[in-house]
C-alpha atoms as a PDB file:
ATOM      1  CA  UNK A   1      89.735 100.068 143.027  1.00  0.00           C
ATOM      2  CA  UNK A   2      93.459 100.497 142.221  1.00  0.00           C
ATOM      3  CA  UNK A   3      93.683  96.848 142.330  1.00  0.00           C
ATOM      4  CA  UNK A   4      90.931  96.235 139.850  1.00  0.00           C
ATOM      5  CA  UNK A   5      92.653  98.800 137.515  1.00  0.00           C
ATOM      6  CA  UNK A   6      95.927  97.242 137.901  1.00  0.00           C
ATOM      7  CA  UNK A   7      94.213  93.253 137.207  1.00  0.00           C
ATOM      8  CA  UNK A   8      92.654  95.419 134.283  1.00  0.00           C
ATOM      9  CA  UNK A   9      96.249  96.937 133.066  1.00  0.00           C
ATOM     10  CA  UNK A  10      98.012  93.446 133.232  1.00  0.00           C
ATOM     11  CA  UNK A  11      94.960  91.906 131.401  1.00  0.00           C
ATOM     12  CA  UNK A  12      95.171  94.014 128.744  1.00  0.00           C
ATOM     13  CA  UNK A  13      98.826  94.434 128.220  1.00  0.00           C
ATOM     14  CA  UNK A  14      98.502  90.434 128.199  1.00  0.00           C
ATOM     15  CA  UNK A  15      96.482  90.222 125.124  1.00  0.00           C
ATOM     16  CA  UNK A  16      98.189  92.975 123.267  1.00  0.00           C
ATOM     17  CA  UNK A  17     101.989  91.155 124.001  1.00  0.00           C
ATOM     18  CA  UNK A  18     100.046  87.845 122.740  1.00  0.00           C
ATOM     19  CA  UNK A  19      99.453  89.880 119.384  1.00  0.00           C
ATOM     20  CA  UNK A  20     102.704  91.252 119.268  1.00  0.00           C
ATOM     21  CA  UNK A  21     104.421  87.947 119.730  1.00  0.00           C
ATOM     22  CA  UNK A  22     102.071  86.510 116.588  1.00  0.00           C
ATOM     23  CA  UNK A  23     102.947  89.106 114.383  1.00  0.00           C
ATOM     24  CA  UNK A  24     106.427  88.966 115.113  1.00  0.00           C
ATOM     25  CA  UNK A  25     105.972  85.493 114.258  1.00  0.00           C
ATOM     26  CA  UNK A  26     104.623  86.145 111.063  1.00  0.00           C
ATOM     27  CA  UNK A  27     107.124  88.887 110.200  1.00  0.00           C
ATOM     28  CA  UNK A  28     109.704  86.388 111.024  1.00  0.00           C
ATOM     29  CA  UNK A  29     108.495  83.747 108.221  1.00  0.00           C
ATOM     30  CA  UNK A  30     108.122  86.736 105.817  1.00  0.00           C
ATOM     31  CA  UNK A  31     111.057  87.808 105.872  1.00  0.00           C
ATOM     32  CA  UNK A  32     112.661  84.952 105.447  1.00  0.00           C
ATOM     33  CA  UNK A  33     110.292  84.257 102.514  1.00  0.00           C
ATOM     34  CA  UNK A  34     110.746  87.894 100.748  1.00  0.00           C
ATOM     35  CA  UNK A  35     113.652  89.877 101.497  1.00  0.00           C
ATOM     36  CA  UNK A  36     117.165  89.026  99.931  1.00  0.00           C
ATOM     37  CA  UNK A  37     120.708  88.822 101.151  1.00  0.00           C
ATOM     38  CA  UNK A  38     121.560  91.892 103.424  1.00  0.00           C
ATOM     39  CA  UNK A  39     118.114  92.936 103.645  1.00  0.00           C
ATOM     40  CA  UNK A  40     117.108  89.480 105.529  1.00  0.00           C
ATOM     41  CA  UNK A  41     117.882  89.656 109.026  1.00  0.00           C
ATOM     42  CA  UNK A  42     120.030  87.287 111.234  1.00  0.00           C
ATOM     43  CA  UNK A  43     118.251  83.969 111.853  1.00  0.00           C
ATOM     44  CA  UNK A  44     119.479  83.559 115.546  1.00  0.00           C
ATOM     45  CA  UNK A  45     118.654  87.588 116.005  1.00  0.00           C
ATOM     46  CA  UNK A  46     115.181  85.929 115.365  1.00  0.00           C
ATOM     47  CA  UNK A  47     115.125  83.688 117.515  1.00  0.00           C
ATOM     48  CA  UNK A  48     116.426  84.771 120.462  1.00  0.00           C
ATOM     49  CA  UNK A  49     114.252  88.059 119.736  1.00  0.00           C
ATOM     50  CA  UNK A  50     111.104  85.414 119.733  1.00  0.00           C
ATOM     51  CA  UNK A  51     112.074  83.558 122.886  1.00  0.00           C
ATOM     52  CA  UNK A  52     112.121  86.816 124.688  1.00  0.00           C
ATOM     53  CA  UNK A  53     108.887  87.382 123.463  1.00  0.00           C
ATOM     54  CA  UNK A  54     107.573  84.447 124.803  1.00  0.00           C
ATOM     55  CA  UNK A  55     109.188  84.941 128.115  1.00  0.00           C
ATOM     56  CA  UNK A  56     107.387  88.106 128.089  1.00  0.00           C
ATOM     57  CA  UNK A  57     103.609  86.214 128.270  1.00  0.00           C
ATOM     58  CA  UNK A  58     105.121  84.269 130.942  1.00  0.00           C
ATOM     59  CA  UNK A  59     105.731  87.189 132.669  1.00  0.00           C
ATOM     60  CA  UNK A  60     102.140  88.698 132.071  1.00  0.00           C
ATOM     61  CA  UNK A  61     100.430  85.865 133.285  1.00  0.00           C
ATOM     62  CA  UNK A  62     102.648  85.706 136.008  1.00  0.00           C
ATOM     63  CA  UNK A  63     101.871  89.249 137.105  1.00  0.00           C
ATOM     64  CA  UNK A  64      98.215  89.094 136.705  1.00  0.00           C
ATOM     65  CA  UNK A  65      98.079  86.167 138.962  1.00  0.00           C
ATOM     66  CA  UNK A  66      99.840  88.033 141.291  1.00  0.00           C
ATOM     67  CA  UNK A  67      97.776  91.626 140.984  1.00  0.00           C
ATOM     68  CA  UNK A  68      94.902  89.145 142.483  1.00  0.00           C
ATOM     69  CA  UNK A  69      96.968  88.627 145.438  1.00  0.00           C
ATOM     70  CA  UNK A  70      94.929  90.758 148.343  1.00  0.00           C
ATOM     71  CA  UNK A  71      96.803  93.477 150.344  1.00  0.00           C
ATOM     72  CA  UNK A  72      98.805  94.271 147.252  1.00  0.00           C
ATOM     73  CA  UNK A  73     101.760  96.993 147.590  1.00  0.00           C
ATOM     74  CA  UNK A  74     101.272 100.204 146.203  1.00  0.00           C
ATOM     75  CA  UNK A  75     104.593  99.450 144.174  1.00  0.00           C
ATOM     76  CA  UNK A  76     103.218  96.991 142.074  1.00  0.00           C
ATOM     77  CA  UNK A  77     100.260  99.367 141.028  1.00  0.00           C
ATOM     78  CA  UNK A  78     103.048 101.128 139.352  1.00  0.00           C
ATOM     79  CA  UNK A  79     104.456  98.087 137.643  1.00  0.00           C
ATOM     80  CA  UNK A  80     101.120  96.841 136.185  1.00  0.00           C
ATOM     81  CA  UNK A  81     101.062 100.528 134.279  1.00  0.00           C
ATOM     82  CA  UNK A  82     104.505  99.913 133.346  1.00  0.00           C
ATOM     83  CA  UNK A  83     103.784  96.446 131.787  1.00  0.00           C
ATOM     84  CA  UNK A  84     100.960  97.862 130.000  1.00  0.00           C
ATOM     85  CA  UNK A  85     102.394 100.320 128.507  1.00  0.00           C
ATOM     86  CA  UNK A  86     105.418  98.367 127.636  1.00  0.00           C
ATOM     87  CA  UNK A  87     103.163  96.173 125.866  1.00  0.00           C
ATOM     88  CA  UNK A  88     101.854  99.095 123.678  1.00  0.00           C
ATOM     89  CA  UNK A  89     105.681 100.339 122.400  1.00  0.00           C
ATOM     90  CA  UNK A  90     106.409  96.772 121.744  1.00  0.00           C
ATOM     91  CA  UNK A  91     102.969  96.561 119.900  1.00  0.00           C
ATOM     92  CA  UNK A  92     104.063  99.894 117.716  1.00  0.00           C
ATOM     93  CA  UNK A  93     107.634  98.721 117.312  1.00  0.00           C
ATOM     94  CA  UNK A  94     105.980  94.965 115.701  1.00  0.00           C
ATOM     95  CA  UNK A  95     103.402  97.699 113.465  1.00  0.00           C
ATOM     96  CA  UNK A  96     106.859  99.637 112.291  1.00  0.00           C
ATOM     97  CA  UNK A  97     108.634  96.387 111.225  1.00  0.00           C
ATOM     98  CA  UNK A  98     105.853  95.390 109.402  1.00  0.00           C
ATOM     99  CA  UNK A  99     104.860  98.645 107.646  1.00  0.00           C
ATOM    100  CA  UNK A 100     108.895  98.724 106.634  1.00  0.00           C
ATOM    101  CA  UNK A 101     108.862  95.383 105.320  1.00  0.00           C
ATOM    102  CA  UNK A 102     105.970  96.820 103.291  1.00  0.00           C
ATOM    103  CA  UNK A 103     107.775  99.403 102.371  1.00  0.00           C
ATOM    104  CA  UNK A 104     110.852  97.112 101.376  1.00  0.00           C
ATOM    105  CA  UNK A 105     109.080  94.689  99.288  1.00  0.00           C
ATOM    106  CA  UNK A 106     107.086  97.312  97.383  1.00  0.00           C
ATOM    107  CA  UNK A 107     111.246  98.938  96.621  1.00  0.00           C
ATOM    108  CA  UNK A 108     112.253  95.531  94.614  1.00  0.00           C
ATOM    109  CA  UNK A 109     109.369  95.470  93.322  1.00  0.00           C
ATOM    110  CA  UNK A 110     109.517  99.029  92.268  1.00  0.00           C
ATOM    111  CA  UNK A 111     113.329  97.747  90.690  1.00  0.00           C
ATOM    112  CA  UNK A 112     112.034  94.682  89.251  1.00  0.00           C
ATOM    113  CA  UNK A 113     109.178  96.772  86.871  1.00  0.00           C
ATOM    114  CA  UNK A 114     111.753  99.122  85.939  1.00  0.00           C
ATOM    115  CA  UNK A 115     113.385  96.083  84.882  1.00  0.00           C
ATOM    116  CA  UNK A 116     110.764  94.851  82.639  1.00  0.00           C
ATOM    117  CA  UNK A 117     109.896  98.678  81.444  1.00  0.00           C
ATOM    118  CA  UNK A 118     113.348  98.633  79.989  1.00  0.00           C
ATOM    119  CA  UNK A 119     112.833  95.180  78.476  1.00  0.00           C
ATOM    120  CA  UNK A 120     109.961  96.231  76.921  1.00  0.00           C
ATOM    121  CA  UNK A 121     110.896  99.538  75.569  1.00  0.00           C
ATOM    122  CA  UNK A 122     113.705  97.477  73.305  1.00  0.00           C
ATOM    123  CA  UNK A 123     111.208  95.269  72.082  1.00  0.00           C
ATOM    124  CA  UNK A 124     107.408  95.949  71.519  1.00  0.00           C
ATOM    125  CA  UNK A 125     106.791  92.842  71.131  1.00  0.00           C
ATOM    126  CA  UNK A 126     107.150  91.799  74.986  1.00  0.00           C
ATOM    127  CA  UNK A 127     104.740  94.486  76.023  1.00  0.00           C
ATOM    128  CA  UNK A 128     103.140  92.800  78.627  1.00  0.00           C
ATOM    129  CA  UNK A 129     104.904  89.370  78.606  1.00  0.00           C
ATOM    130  CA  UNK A 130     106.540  89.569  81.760  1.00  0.00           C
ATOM    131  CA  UNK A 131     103.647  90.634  83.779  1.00  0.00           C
ATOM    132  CA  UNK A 132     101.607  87.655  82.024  1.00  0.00           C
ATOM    133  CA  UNK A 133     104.196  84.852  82.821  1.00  0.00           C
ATOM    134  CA  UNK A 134     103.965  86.624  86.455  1.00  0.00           C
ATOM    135  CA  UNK A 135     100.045  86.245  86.800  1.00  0.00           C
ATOM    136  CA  UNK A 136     100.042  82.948  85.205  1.00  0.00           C
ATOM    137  CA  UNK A 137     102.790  81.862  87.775  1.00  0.00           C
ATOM    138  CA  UNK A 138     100.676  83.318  90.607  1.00  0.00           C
ATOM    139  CA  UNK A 139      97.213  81.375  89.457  1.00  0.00           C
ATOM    140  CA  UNK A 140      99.600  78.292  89.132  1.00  0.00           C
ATOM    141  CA  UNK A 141     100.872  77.992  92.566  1.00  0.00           C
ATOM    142  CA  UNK A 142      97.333  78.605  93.741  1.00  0.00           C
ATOM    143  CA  UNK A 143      96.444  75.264  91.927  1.00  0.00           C
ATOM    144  CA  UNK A 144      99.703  73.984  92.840  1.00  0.00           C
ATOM    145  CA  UNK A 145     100.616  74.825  96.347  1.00  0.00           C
ATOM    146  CA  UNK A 146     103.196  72.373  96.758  1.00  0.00           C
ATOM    147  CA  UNK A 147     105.025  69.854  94.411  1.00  0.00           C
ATOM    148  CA  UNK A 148     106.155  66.330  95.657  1.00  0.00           C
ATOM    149  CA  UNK A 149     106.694  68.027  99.426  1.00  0.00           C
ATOM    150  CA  UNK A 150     109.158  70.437  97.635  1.00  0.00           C
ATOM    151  CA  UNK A 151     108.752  74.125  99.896  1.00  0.00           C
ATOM    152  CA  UNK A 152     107.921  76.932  97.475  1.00  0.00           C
ATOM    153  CA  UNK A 153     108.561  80.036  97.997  1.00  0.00           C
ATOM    154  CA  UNK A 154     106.255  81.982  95.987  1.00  0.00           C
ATOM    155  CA  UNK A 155     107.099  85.469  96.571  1.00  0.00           C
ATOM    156  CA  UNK A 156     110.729  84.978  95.462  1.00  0.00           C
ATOM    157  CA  UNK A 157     108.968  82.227  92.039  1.00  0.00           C
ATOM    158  CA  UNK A 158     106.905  85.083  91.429  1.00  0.00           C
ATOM    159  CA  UNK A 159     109.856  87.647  91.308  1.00  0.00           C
ATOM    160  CA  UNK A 160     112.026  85.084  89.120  1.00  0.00           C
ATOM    161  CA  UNK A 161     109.012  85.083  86.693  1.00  0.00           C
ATOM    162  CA  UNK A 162     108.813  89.027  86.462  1.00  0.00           C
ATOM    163  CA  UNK A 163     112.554  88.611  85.645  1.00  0.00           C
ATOM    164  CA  UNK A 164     112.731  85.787  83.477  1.00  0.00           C
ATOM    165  CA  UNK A 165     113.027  87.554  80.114  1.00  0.00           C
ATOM    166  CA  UNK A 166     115.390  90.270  81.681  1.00  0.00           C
ATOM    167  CA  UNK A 167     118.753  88.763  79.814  1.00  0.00           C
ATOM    168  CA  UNK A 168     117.093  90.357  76.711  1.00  0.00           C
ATOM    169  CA  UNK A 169     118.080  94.300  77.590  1.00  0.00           C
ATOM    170  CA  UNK A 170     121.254  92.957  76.573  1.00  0.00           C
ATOM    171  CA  UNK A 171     120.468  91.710  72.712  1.00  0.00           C
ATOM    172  CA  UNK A 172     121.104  94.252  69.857  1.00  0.00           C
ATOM    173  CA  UNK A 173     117.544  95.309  68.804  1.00  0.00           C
ATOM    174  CA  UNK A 174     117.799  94.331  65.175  1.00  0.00           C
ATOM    175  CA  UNK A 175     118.189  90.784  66.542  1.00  0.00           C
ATOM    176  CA  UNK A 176     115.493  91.343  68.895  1.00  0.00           C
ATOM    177  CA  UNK A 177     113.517  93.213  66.586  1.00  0.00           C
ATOM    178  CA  UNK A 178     113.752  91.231  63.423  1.00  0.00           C
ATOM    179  CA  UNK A 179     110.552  90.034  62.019  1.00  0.00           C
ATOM    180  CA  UNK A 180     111.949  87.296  59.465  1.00  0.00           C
ATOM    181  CA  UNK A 181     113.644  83.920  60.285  1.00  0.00           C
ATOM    182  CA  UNK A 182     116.602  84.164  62.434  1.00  0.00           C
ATOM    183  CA  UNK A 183     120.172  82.682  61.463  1.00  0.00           C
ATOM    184  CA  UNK A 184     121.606  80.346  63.521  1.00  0.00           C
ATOM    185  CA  UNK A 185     124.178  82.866  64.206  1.00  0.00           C
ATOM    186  CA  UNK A 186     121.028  85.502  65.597  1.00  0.00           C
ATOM    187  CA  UNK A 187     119.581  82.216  67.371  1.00  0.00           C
ATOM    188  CA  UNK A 188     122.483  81.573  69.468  1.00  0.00           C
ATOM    189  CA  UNK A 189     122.358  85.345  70.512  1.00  0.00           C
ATOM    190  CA  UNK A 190     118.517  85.011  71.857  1.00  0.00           C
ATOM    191  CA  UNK A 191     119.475  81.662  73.343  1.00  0.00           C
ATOM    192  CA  UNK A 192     122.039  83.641  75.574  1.00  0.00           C
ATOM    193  CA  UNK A 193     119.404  85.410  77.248  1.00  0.00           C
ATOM    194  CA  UNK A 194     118.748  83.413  79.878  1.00  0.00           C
ATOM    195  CA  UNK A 195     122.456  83.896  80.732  1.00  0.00           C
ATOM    196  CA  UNK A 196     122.875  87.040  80.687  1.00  0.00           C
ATOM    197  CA  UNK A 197     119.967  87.351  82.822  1.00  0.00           C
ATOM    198  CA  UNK A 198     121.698  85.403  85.748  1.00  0.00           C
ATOM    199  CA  UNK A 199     125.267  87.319  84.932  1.00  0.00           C
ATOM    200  CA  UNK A 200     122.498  90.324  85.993  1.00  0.00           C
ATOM    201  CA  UNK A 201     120.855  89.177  88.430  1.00  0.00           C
ATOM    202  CA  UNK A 202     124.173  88.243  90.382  1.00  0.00           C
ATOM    203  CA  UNK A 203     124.996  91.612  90.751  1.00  0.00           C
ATOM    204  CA  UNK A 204     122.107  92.799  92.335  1.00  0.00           C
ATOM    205  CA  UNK A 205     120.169  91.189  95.523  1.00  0.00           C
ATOM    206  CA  UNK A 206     118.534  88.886  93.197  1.00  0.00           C
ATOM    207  CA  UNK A 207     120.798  86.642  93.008  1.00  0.00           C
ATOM    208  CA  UNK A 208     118.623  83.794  94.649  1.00  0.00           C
ATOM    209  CA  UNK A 209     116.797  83.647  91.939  1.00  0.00           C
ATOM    210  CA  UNK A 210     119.170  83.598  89.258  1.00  0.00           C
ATOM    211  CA  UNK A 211     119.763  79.975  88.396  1.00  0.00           C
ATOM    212  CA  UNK A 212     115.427  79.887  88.046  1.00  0.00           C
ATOM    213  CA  UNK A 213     115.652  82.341  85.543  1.00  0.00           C
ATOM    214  CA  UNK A 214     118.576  80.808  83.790  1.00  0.00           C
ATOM    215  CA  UNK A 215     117.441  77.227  83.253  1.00  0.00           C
ATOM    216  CA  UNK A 216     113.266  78.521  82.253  1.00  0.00           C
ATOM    217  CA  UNK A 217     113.870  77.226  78.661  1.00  0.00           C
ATOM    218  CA  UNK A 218     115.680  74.072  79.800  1.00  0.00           C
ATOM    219  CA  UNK A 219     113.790  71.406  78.120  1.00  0.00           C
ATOM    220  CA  UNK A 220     112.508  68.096  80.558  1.00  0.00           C
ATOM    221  CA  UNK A 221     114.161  65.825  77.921  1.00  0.00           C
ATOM    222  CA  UNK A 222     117.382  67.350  78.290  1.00  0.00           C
ATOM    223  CA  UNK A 223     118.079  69.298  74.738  1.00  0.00           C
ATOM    224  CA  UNK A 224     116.979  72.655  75.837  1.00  0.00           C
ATOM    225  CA  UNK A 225     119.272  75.835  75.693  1.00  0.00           C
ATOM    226  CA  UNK A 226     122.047  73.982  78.067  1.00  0.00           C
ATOM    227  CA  UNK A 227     121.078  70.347  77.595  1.00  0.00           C
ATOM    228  CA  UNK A 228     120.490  70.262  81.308  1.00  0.00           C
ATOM    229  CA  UNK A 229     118.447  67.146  82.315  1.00  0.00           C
ATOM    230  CA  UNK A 230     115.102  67.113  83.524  1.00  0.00           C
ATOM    231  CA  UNK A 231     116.073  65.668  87.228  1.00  0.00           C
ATOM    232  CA  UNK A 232     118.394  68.694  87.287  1.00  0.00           C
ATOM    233  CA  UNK A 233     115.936  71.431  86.227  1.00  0.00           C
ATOM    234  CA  UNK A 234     115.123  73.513  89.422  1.00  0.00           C
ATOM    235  CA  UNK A 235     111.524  73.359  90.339  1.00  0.00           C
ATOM    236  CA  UNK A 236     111.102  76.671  89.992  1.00  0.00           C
ATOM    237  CA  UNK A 237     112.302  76.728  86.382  1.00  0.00           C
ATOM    238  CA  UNK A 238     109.990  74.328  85.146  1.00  0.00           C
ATOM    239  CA  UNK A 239     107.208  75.913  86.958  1.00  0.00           C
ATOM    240  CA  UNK A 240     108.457  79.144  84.690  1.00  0.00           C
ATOM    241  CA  UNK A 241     108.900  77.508  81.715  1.00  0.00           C
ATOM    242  CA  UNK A 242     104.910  76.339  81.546  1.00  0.00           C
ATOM    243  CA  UNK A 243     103.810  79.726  82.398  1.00  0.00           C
ATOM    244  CA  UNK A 244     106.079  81.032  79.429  1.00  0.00           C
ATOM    245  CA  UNK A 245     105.206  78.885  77.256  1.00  0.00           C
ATOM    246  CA  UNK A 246     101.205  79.461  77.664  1.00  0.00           C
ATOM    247  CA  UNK A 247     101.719  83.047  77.481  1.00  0.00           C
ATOM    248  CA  UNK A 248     103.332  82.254  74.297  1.00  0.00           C
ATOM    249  CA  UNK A 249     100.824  80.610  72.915  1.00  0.00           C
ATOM    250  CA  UNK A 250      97.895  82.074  73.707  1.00  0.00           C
ATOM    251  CA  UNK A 251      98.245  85.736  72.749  1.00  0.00           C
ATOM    252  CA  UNK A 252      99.543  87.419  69.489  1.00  0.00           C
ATOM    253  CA  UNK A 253     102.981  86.807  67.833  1.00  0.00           C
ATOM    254  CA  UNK A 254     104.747  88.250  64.455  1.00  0.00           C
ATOM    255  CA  UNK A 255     103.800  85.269  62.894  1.00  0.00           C
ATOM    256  CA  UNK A 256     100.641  84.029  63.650  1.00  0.00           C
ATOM    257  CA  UNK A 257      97.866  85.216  65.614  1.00  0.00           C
ATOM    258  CA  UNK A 258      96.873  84.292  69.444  1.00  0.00           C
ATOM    259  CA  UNK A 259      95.547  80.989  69.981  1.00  0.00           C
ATOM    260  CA  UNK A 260      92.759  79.389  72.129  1.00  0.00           C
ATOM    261  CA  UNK A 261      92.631  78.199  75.588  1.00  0.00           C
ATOM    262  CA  UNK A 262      91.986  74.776  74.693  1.00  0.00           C
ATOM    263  CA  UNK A 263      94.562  74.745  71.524  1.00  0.00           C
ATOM    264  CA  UNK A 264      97.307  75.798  73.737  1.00  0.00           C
ATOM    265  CA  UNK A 265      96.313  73.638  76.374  1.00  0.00           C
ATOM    266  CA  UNK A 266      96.477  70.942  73.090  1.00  0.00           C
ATOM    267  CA  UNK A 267     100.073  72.132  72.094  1.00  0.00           C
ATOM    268  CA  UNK A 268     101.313  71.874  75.551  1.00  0.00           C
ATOM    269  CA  UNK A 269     100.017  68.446  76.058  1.00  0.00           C
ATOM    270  CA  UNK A 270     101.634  67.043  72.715  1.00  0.00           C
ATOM    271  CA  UNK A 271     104.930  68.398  74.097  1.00  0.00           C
ATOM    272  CA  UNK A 272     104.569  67.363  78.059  1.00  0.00           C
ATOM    273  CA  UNK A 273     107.093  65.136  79.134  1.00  0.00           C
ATOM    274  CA  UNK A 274     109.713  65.889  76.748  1.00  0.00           C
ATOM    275  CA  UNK A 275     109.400  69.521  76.949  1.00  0.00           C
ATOM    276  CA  UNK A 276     107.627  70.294  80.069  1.00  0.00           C
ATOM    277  CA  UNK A 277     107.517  68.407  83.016  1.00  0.00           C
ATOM    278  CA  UNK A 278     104.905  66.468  82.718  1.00  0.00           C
ATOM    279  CA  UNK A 279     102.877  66.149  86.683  1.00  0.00           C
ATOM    280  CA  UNK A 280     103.236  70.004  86.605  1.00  0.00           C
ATOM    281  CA  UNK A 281     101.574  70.631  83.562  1.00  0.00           C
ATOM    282  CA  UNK A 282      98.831  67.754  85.077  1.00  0.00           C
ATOM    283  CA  UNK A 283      98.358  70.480  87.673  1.00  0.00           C
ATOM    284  CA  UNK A 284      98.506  73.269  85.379  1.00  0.00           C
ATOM    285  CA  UNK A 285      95.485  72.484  83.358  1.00  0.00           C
ATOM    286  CA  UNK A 286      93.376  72.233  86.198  1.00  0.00           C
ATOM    287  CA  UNK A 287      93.418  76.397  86.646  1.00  0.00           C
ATOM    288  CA  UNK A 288      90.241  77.759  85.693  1.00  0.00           C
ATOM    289  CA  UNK A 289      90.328  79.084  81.650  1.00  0.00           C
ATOM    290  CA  UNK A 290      87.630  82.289  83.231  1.00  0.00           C
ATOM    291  CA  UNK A 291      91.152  83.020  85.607  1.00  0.00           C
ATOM    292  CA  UNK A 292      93.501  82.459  82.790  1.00  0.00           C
ATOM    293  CA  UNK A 293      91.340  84.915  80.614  1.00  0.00           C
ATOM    294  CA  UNK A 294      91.249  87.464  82.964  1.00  0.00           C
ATOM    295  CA  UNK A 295      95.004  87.427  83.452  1.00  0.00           C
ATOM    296  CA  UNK A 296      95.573  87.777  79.660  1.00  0.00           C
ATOM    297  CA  UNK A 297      97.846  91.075  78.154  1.00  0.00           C
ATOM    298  CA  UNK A 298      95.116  94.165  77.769  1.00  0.00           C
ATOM    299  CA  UNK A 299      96.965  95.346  74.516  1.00  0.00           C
ATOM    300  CA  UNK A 300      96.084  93.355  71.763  1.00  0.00           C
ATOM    301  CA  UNK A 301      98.848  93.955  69.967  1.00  0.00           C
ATOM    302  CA  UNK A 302     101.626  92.433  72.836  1.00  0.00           C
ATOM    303  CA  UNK A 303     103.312  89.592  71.355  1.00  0.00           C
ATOM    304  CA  UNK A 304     106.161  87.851  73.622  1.00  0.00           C
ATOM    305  CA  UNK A 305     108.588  86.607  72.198  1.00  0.00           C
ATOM    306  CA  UNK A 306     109.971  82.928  73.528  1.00  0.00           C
END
C-alpha cells in the first residue's frame, strides 16, 4: 500500500513539475517580450533557473522508476512525499511570478493611460486618438504577424502606439488648440512632437520604444519630419505611421468631417510608397472594415490631430 501511494506521489508531483517547467517557459518569453529595463530579469538567471527545472523531471522520472523497485525502504516513502510536495511550492512560486507579471504589466499600462489622459486633457481634439492608433495597431499585427522574417514584438508596438502622440503635453495649447491655418513658425512647433516624445520617453523605462515613436511621421520617400529614408525607418514606425494615418482619416477633424472606409483606404493608396511603406499597407487593407468599425472613437466629436 505505502508503495502504491508513494508510485502515486511521484506520479503526480511529475506532472505538476512538467507544468511548472512550461509555464516558467512561457513566463520566460514574456518577460522578455513585456517588461523594460530593470524590471526584465537577467537572461542567464533564466536559464540556468530553466535547466534546473529540467533536471528536476529527470529526477521525477528517475524516482518513479525507482518507487517500482520491490522491497522498497521505508526512507524513500518519505522522499516521494517530499518530491510531491516540492512540486506543489514550486507550482505556487511559477502561479506568483505570473500573477506579478500581471500585476506589472497592468502598472505601465496604468502610466501609459495617464499619459494619454494628460494628452488629451490639453487638446480635445485627440480624445480618443491614442487608444484608436492602439486598436488599429493591434488588428494590424493580427493581419500582419510578421514582416519580411522581421520579430515583432507586439506588446512593446502596441505600447509605442499608445505613446506616439505623447511629445504633444509639451506644445503651448494655443498652438495645439488653434483652429485656423498654422504658420510655419506654429508648424515647426507640432513637428517637434515626435521629439519631445523620445526626450520623454528616455527618462522613463520606455525608452525601448522611443526611437518608434520618434520616426511615426517619417515619410517612406524620405521628406518626412527628419528626412530619414525609408530603408532607415524602424519597422515599428512605419507600422505606426499607417495606423495614424487611418485614424486620421477616418473620423472627425476641425476641418472636415470623418471619412469612409473605402475613401481612406483610397487616400492611403494614392500616397503608398512615397508616404507609407508600401507591402505594409498591402497587408493593411486586408483587415476586415466590420473590425476596423468596431475599433472606431465612441465620441463623435474626437478629432486627432496628425
Amino acid at each position: 500500500m505505502a508503495q502504491v501511494i508513494s508510485t502515486f506521489a511521484i506520479a503526480i508531483g511529475f506532472v505538476i513539475m512538467l507544468i511548472s517547467t512550461v509555464q516558467s517557459c512561457l513566463i520566460v518569453r514574456r518577460n522578455r517580450q513585456e517588461t523594460y529595463g530593470e524590471f526584465r530579469n537577467n537572461p542567464w538567471l533564466d536559464v540556468i533557473c530553466l535547466c534546473l527545472m529540467f533536471l528536476f523531471d529527470v529526477g521525477y522520472i528517475v524516482g518513479f522508476l525507482h518507487v517500482l523497485t520491490p522491497d522498497l525502504p521505508a526512507i524513500y516513502h518519505f522522499v516521494s512525499f517530499i518530491f510531491f510536495f516540492g512540486a506543489v511550492y514550486v507550482f505556487l512560486i511559477i502561479r506568483w511570478q505570473t500573477r506579478m507579471l500581471v500585476q506589472l504589466r497592468g502598472k505601465s499600462m496604468e502610466v501609459m493611460k495617464a499619459f494619454v489622459s494628460a494628452i488629451e486633457m490639453k487638446d480635445y481634439y485627440t480624445k480618443g486618438h491614442s487608444q484608436h492608433v492602439y486598436d488599429i495597431t493591434a488588428l494590424f499585427l493580427d493581419e500582419l504577424e510578421s514582416f519580411e522574417s522581421y520579430p515583432i514584438n507586439r506588446p512593446k508596438l502596441l505600447d509605442a502606439a499608445l505613446l506616439h502622440d505623447i511629445g504633444k503635453i509639451s506644445i503651448a495649447d494655443i498652438v495645439l488648440n488653434k483652429s485656423g491655418t498654422l504658420s510655419e513658425e506654429e508648424w515647426a512647433i507640432i513637428k517637434e512632437h515626435p521629439q519631445k516624445g523620445k526626450i520623454m520617453l528616455d527618462d522613463t523605462c520606455f525608452q525601448e520604444i522611443g526611437d518608434w515613436v520618434l520616426y511615426h511621421h517619417e515619410r517612406v520617400d524620405g521628406t518626412g519630419y527628419y528626412g530619414l529614408p525609408g530603408d532607415r525607418i524602424p519597422l515599428e514606425s512605419r507600422i505606426i505611421s499607417i495606423a495614424d494615418t487611418y485614424s486620421a482619416l477616418c473620423t472627425n477633424r476641425v476641418y472636415r468631417d470623418a471619412l469612409s472606409h473605402e475613401d481612406s483606404l483610397a487616400i492611403m493608396q494614392e500616397v503608398a510608397g512615397a508616404q507609407l511603406d508600401k507591402k505594409l499597407f498591402a497587408c493593411f487593407r486586408r483587415i476586415d472594415a466590420a473590425a476596423l468599425k468596431r475599433v472606431l472613437p465612441t465620441d463623435a466629436d474626437a478629432s486627432p490631430q496628425e
